[in-house]
C-alpha atoms as a PDB file:
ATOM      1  CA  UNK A   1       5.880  19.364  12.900  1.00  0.00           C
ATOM      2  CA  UNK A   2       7.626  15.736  12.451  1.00  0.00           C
ATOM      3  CA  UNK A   3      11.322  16.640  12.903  1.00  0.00           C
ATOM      4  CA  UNK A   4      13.770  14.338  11.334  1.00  0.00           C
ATOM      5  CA  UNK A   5      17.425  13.242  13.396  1.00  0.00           C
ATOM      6  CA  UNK A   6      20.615  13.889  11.488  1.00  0.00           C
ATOM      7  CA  UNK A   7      22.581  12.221   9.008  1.00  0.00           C
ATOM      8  CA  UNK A   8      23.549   9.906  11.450  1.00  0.00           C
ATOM      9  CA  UNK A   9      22.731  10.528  15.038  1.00  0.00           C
ATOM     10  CA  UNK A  10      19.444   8.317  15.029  1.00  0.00           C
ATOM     11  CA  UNK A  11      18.330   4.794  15.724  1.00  0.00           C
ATOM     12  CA  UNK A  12      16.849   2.890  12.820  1.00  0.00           C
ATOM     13  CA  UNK A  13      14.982  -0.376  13.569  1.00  0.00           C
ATOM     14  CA  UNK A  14      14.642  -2.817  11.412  1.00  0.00           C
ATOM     15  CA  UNK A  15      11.347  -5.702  12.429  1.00  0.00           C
ATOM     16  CA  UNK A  16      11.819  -8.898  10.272  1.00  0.00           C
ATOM     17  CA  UNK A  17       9.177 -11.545  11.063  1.00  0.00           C
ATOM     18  CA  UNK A  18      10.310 -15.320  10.562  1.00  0.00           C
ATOM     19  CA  UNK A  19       9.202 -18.814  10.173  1.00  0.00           C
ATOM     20  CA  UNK A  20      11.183 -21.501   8.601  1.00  0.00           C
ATOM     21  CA  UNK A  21      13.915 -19.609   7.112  1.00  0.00           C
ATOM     22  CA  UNK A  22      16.817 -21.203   7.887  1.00  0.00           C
ATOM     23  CA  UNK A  23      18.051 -21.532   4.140  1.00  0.00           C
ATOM     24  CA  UNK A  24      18.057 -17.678   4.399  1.00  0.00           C
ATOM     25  CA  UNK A  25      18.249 -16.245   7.774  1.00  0.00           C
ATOM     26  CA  UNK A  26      22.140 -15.544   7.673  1.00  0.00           C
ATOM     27  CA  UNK A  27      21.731 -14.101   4.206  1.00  0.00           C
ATOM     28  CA  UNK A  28      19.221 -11.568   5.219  1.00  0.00           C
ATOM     29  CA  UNK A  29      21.173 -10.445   8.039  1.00  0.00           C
ATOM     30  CA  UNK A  30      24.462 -10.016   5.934  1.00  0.00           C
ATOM     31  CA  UNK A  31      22.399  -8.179   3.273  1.00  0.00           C
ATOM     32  CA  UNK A  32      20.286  -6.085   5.422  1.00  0.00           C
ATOM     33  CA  UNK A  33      23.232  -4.868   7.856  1.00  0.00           C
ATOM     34  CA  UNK A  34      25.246  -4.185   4.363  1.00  0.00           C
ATOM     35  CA  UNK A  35      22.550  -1.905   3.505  1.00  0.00           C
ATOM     36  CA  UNK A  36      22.570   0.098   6.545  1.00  0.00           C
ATOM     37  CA  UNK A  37      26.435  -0.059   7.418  1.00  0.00           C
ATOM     38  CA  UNK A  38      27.704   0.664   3.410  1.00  0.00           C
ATOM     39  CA  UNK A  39      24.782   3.008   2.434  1.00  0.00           C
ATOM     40  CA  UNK A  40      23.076   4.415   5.514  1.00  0.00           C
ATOM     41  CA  UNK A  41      25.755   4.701   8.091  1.00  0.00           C
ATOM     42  CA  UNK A  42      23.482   4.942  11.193  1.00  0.00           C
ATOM     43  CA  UNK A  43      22.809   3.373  14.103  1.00  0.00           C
ATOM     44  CA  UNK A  44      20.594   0.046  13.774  1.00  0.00           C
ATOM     45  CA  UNK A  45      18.561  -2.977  15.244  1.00  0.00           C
ATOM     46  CA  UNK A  46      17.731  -5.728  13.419  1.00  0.00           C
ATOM     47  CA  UNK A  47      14.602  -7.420  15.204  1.00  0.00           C
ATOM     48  CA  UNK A  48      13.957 -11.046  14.024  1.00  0.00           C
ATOM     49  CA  UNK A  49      10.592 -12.709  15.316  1.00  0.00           C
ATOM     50  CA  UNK A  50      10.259 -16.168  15.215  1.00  0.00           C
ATOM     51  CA  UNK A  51       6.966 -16.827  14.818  1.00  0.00           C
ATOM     52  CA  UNK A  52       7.073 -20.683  16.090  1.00  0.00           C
ATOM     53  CA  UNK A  53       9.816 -21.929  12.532  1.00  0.00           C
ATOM     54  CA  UNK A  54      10.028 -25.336  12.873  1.00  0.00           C
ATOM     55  CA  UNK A  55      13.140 -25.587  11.610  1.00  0.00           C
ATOM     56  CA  UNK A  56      16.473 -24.723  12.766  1.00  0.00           C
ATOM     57  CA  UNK A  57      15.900 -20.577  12.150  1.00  0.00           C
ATOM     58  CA  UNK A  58      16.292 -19.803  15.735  1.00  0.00           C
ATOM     59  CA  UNK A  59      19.413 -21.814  16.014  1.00  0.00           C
ATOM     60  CA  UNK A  60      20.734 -20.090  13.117  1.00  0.00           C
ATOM     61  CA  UNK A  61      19.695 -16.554  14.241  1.00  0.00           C
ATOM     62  CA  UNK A  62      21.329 -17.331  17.444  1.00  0.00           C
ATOM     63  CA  UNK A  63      24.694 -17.548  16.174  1.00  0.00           C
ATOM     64  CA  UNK A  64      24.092 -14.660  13.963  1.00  0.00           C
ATOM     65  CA  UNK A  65      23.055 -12.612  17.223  1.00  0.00           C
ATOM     66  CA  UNK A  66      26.786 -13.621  18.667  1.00  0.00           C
ATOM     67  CA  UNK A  67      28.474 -12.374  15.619  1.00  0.00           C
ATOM     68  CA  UNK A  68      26.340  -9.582  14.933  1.00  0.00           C
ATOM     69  CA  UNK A  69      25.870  -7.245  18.085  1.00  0.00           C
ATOM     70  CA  UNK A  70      22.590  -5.568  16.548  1.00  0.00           C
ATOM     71  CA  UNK A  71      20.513  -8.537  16.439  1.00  0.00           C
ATOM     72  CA  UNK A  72      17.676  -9.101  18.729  1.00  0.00           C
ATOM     73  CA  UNK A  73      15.742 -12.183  18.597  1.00  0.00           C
ATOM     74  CA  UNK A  74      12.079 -12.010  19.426  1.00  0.00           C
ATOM     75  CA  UNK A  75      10.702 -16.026  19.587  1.00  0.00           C
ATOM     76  CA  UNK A  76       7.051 -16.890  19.987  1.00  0.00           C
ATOM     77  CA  UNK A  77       5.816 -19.916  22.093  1.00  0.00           C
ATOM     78  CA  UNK A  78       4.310 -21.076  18.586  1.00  0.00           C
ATOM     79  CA  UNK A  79       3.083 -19.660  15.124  1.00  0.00           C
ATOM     80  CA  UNK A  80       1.002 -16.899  15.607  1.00  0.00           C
ATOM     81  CA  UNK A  81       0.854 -15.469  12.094  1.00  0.00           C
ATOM     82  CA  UNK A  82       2.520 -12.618   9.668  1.00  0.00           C
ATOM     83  CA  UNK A  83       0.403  -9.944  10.941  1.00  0.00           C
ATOM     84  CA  UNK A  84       1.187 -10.746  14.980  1.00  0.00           C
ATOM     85  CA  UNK A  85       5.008 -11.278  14.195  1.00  0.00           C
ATOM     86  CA  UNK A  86       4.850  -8.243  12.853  1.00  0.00           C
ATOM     87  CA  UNK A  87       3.020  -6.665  15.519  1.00  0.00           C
ATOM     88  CA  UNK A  88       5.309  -8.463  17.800  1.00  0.00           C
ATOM     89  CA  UNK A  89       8.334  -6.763  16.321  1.00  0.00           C
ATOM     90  CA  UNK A  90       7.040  -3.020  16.254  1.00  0.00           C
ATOM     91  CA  UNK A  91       6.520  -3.687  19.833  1.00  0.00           C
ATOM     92  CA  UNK A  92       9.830  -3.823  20.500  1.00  0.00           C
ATOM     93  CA  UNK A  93      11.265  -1.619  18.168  1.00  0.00           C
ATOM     94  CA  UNK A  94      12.889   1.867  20.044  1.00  0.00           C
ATOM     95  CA  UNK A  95      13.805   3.101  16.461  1.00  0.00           C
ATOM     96  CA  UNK A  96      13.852   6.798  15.206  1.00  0.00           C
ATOM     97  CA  UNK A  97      12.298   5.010  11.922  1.00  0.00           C
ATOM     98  CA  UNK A  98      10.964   1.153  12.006  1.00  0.00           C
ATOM     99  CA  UNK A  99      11.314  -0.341   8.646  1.00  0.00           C
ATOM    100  CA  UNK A 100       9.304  -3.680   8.264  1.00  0.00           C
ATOM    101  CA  UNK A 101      10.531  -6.253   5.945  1.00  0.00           C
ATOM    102  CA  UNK A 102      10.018 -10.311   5.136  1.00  0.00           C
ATOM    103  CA  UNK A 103      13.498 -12.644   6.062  1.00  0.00           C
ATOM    104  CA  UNK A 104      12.330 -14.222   2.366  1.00  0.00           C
ATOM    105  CA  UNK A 105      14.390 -11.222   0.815  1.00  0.00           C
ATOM    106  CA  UNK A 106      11.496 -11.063  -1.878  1.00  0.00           C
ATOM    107  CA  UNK A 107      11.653  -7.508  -0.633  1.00  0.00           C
ATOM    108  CA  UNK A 108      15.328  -5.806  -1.567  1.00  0.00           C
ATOM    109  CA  UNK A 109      16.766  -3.833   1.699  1.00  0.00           C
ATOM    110  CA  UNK A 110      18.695  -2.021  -1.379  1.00  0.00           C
ATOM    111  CA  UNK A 111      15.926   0.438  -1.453  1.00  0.00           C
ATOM    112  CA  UNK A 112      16.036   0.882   2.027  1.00  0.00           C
ATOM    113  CA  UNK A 113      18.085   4.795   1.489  1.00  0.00           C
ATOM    114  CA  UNK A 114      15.343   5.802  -0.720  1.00  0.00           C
ATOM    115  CA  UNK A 115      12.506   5.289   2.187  1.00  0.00           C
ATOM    116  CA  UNK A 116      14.970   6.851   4.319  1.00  0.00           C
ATOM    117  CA  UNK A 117      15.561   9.704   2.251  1.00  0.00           C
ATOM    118  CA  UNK A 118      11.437  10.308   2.056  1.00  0.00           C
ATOM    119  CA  UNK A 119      11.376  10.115   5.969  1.00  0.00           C
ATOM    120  CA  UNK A 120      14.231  12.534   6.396  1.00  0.00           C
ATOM    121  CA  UNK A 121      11.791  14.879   3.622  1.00  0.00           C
ATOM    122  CA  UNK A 122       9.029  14.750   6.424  1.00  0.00           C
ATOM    123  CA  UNK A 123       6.887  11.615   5.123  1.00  0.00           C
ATOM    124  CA  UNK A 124       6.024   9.557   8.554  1.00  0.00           C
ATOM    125  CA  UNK A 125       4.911   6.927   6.405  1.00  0.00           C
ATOM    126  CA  UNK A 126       7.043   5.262   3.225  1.00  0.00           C
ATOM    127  CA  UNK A 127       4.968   2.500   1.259  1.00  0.00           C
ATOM    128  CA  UNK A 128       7.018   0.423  -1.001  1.00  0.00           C
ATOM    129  CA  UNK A 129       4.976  -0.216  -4.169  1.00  0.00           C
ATOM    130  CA  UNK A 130       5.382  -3.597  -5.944  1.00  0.00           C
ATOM    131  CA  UNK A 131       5.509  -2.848  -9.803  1.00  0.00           C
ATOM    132  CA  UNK A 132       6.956  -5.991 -10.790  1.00  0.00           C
ATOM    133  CA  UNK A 133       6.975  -9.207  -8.889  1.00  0.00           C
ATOM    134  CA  UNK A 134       9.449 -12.002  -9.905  1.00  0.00           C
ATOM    135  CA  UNK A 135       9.458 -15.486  -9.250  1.00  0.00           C
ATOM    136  CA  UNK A 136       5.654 -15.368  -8.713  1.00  0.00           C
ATOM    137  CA  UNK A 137       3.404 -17.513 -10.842  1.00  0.00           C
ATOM    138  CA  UNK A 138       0.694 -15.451 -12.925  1.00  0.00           C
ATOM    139  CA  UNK A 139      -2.212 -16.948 -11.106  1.00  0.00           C
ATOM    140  CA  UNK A 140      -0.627 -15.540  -7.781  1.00  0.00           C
ATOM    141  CA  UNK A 141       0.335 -12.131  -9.414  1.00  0.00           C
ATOM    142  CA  UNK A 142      -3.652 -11.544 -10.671  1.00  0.00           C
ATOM    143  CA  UNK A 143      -5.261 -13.013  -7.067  1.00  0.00           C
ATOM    144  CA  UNK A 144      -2.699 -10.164  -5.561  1.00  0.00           C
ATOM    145  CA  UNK A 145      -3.669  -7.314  -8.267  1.00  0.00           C
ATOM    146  CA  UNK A 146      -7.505  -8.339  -7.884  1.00  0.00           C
ATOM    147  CA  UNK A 147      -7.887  -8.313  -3.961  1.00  0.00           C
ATOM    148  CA  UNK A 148      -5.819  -5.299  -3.744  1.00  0.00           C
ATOM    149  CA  UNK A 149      -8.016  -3.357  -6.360  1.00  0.00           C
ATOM    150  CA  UNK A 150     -11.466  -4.679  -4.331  1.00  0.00           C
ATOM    151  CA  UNK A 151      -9.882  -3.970  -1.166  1.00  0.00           C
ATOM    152  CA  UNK A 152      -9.439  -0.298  -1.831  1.00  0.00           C
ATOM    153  CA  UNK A 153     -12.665   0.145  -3.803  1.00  0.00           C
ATOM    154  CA  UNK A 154     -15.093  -0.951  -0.490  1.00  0.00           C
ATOM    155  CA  UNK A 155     -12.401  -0.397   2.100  1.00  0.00           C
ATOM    156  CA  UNK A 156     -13.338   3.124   4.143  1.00  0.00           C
ATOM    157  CA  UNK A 157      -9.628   4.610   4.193  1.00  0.00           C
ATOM    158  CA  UNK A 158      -7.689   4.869   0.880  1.00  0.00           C
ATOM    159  CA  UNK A 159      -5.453   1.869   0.979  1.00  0.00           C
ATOM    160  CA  UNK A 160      -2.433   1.988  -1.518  1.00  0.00           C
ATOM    161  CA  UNK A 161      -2.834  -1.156  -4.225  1.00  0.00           C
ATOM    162  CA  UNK A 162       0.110  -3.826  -4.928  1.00  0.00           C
ATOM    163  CA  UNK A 163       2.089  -2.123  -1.215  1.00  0.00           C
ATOM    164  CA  UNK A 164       2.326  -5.215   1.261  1.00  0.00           C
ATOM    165  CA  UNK A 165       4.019  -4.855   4.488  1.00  0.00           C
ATOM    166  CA  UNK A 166       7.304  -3.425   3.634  1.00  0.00           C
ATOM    167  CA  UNK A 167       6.937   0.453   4.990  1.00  0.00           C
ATOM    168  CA  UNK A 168       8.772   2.516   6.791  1.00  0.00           C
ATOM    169  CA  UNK A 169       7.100   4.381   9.506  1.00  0.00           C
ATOM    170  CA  UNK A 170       8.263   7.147  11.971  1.00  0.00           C
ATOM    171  CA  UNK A 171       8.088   7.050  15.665  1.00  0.00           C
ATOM    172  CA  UNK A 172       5.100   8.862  16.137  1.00  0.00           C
ATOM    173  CA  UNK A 173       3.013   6.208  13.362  1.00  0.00           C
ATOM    174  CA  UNK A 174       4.703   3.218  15.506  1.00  0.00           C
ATOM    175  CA  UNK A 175       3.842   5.149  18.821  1.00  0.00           C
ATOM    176  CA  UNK A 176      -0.034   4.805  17.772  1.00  0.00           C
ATOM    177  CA  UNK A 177       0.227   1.106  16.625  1.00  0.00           C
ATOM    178  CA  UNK A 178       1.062   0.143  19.832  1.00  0.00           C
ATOM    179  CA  UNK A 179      -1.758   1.600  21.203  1.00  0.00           C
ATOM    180  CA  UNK A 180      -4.297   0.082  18.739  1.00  0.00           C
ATOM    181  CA  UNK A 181      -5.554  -3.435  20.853  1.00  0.00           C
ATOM    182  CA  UNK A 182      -7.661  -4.926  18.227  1.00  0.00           C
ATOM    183  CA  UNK A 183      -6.810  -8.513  17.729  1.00  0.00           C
ATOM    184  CA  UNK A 184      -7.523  -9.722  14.422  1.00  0.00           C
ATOM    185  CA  UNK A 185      -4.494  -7.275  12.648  1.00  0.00           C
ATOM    186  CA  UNK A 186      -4.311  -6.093   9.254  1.00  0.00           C
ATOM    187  CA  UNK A 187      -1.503  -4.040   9.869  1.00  0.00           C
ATOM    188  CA  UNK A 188      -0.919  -2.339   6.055  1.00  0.00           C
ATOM    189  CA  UNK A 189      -4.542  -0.830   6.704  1.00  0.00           C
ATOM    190  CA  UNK A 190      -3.587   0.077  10.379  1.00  0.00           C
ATOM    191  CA  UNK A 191      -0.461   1.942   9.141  1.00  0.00           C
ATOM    192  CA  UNK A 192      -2.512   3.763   6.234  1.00  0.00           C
ATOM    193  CA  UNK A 193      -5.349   4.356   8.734  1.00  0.00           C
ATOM    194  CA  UNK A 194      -3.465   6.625  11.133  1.00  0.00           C
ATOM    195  CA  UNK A 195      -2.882   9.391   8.518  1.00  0.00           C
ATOM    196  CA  UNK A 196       0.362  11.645   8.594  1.00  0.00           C
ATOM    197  CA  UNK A 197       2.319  12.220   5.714  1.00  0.00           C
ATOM    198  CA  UNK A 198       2.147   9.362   3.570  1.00  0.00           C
ATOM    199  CA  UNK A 199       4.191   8.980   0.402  1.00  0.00           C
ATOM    200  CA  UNK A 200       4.704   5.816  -1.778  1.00  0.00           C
ATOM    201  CA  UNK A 201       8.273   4.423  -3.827  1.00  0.00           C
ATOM    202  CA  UNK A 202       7.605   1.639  -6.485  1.00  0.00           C
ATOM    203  CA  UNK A 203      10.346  -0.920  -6.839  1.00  0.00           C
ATOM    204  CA  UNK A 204      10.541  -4.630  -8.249  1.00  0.00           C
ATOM    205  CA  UNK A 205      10.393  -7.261  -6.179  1.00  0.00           C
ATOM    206  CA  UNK A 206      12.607 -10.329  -6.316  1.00  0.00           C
ATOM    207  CA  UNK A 207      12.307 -13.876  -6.149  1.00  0.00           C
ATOM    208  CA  UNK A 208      12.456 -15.650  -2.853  1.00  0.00           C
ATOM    209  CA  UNK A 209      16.264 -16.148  -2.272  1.00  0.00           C
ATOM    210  CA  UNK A 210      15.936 -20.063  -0.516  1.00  0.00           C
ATOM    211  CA  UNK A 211      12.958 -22.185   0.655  1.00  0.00           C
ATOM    212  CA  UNK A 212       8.852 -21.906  -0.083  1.00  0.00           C
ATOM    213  CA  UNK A 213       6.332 -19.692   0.708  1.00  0.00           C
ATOM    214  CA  UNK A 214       4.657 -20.041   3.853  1.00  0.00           C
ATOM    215  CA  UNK A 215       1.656 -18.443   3.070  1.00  0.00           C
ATOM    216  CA  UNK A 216      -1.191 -20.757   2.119  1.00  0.00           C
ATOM    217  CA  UNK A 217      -4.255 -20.497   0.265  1.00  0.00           C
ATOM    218  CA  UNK A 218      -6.163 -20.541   3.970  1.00  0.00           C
ATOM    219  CA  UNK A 219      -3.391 -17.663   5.179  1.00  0.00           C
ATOM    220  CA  UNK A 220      -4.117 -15.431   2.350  1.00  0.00           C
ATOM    221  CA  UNK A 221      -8.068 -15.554   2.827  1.00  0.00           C
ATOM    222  CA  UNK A 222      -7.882 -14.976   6.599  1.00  0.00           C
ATOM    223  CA  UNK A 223      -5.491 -11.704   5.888  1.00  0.00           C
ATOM    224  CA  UNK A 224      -8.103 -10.842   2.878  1.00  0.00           C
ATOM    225  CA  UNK A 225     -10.809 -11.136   5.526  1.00  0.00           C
ATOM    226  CA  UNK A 226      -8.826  -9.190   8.015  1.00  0.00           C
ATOM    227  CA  UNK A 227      -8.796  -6.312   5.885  1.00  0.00           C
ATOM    228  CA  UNK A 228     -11.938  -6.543   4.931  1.00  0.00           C
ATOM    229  CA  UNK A 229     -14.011  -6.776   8.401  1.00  0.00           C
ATOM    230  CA  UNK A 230     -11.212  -4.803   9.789  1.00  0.00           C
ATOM    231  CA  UNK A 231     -11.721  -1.476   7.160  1.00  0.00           C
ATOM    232  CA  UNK A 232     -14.727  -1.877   4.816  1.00  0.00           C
ATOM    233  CA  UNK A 233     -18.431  -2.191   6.112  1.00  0.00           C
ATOM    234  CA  UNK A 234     -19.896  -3.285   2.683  1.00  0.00           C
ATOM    235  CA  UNK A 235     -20.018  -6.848   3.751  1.00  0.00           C
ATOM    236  CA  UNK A 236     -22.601  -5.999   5.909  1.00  0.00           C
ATOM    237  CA  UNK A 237     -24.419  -4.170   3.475  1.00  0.00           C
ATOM    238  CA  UNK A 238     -24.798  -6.970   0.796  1.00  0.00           C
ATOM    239  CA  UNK A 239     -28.181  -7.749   2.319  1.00  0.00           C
ATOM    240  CA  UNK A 240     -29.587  -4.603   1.342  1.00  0.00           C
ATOM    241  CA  UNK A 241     -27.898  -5.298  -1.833  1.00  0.00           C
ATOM    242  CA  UNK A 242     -28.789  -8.364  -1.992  1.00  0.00           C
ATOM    243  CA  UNK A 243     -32.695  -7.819  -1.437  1.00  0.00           C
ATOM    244  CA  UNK A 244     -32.812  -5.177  -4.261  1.00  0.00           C
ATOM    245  CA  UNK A 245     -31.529  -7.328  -6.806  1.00  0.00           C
ATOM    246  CA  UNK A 246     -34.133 -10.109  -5.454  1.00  0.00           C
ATOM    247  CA  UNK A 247     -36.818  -7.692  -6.001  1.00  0.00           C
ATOM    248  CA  UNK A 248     -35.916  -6.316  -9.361  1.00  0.00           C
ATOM    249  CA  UNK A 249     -35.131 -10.197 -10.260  1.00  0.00           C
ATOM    250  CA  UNK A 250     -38.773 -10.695  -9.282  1.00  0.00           C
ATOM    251  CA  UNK A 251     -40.792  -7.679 -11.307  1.00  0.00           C
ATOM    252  CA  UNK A 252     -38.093  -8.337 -14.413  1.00  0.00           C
ATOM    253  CA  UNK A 253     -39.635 -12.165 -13.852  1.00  0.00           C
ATOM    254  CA  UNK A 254     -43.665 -10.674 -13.408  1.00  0.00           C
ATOM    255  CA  UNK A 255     -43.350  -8.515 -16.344  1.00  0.00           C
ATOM    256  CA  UNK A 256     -41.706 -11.004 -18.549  1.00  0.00           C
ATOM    257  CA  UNK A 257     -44.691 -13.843 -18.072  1.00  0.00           C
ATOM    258  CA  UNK A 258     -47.302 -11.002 -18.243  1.00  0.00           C
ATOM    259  CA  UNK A 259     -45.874  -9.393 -21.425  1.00  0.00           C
ATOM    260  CA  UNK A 260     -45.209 -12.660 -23.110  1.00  0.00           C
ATOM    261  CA  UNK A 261     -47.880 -14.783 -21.947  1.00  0.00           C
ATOM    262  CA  UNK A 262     -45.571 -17.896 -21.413  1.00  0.00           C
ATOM    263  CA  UNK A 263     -46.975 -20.801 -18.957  1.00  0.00           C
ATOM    264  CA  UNK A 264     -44.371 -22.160 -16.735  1.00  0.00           C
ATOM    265  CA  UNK A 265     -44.483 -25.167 -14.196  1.00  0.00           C
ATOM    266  CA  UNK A 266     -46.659 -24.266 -11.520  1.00  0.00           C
ATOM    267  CA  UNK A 267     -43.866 -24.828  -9.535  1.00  0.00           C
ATOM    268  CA  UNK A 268     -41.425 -23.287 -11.479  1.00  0.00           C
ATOM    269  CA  UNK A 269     -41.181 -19.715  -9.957  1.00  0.00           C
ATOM    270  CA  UNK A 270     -42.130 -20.540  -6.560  1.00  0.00           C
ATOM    271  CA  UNK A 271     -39.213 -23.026  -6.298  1.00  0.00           C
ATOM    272  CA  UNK A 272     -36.511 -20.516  -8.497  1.00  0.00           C
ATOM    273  CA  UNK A 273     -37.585 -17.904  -5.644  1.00  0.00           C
ATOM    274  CA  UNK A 274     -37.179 -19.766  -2.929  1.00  0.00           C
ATOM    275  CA  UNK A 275     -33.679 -21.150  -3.733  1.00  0.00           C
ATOM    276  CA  UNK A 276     -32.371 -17.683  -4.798  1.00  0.00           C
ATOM    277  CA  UNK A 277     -33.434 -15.937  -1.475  1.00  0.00           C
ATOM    278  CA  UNK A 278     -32.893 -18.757   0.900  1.00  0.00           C
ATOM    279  CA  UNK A 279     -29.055 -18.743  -1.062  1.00  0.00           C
ATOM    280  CA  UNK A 280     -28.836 -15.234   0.127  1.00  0.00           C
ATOM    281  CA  UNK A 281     -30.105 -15.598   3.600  1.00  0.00           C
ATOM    282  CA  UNK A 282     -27.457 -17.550   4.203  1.00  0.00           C
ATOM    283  CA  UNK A 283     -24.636 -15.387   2.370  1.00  0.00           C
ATOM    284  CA  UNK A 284     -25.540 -12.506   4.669  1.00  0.00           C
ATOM    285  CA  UNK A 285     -26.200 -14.785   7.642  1.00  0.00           C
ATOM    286  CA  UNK A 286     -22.596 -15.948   7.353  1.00  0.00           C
ATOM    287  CA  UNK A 287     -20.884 -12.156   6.617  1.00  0.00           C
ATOM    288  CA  UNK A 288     -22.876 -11.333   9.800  1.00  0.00           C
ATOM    289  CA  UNK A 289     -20.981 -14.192  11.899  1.00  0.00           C
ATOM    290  CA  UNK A 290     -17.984 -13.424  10.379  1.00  0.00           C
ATOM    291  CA  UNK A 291     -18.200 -10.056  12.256  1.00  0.00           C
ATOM    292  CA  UNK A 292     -19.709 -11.537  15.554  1.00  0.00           C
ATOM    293  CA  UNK A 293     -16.515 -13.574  15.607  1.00  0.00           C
ATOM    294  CA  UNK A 294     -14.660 -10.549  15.472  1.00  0.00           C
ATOM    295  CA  UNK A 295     -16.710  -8.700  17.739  1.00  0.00           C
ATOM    296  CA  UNK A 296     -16.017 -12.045  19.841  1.00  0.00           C
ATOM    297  CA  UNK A 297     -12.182 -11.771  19.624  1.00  0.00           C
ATOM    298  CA  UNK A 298     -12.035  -8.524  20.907  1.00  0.00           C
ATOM    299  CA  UNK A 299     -14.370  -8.843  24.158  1.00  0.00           C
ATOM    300  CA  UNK A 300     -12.183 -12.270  24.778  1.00  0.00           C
ATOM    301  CA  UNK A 301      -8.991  -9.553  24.912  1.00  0.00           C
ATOM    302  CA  UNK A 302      -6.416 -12.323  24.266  1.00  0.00           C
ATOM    303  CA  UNK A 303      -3.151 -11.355  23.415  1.00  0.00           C
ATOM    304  CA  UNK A 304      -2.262 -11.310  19.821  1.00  0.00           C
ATOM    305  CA  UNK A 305       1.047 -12.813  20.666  1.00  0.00           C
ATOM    306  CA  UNK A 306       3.084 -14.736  22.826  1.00  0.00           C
ATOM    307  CA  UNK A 307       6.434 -14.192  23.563  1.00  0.00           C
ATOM    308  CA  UNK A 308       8.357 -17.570  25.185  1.00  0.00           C
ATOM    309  CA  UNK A 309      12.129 -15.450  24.979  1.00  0.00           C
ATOM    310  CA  UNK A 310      14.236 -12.824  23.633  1.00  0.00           C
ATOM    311  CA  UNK A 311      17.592 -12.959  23.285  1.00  0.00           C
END
């Protein structure tokens, strides 16, 4: 039975994970403690982790920290990535509830009562869906709505589509993501993965309030192939795929020339074939690295962060 705290006799932690805000660090804090003091009325920790900003974000979270009593600052010795600043932060959140959410403020903390209210109803796990996205260009907006659709059709656990990383989770779900040691983190399918109660909220998100995206084309297909070699094992299975088609390709090509009694080059088929299958060789050859990497990362047991302070 998952047991809910009071009104307001409970700790609510809040992980943000940062790098190169500084145009809108002090703005999220003001918004997000707002939120929770005006609307909430519990206790709270808001845990920023730097993940290696190069600009002057940890400065400016500093002196937010001395105004603000509930800020913690979590800095990494360098940029290790959304998925390990987020990881970073649910490590050391002592929350009731851990609610994670971007410093970019694409993500309103306005909603933040309503995934409250769901916890409080018994769900140990809120997704926030996105059912409009602002400030987004529309080539950005179909990649999203394409990978998320492809991700849940071959993934093995039911992934929710268009729900990043802004959840809230109870203790218990953040109790068993800080046991899970695997390194290469997708942590929206780690969070769906662990079951519970599981209920979803759609809201709009907003524009970024200051600065640029720091996710790049290269970030966005290493967290696509996270989730993919992390929770799907069709990859692996295109071979066999892959060698049916060939085949069928091949009697579809037989039975055409027999039927039709058309000459081609003598070598004609011989070279189509051996470009098609040697093409495919190689596609599977390089899914099955992608996973020996993995397998790699894991016996290597490096940490998936580094913390240099906390303040």
């Amino acid at each position: 039975m998952n047991e809910q705290p009071g009104t307001a006799d409970y700790l609510l932690s809040i992980v943000i994970p940062v790098y190169n805000e500084e145009q809108g660090a002090s703005e999220c804090v003001r918004r997000v403690s707002k939120v929770i003091e005006d609307k909430i009325g519990c206790r709270y920790e808001l845990i920023f982790v730097n993940d290696g900003s190069r600009d002057r974000t940890l400065d400016i979270l500093k002196e937010e920290k001395e105004k603000n009593p509930h800020v913690k600052i979590v800095d990494l010795s360098r940029n290790f990535g959304h998925q390990a600043a987020i990881t970073a932060g649910i490590d050391q959140a002592h929350g009731d509830a851990v609610i994670v959410i971007d410093g970019d403020l694409q993500d309103p903390p306005e909603i933040f009562p309503q995934l409250i209210e769901k916890w409080k109803n018994g769900a140990d796990i809120v997704h926030a869906r996105r059912l409009v996205r602002h400030g987004e260009s529309q080539i950005t907006k179909v990649r999203a709505a394409i990978f998320y659709r492809v991700m849940r059709q071959i993934s093995t656990i039911d992934i929710p589509v268009d729900v990043g990383d802004f959840r809230l989770m109870s203790k218990r779900v953040v109790d068993e993501l800080k046991g899970m040691t695997e390194q290469r983190r997708y942590v929206r399918g780690l969070a769906t993965w662990v079951g519970y109660n599981q209920e979803t909220i759609g809201y709009e998100r907003e524009a970024r309030f200051a600065g640029t995206p720091s996710y790049t084309l290269k970030t966005l297909i290493d967290l696509a192939m996270s989730g993919i070699l992390g929770f799907s094992i069709e990859p692996l299975r295109l071979g066999w795929y892959s060698g049916l088609l060939t085949v069928a390709i091949s009697f579809v090509m037989l039975a055409y020339w027999l039927l039709t009694h058309e000459s081609a080059p003598n070598w004609a088929p011989l070279m189509v074939a051996l470009l098609f299958i040697g093409g495919l060789q190689l596609i599977c050859i390089g899914i099955i690295g992608e996973y020996v990497f993995l397998i790699l990362d894991c016996v290597r047991k490096r940490p998936v962060y580094i913390v240099r302070d906390i303040y």
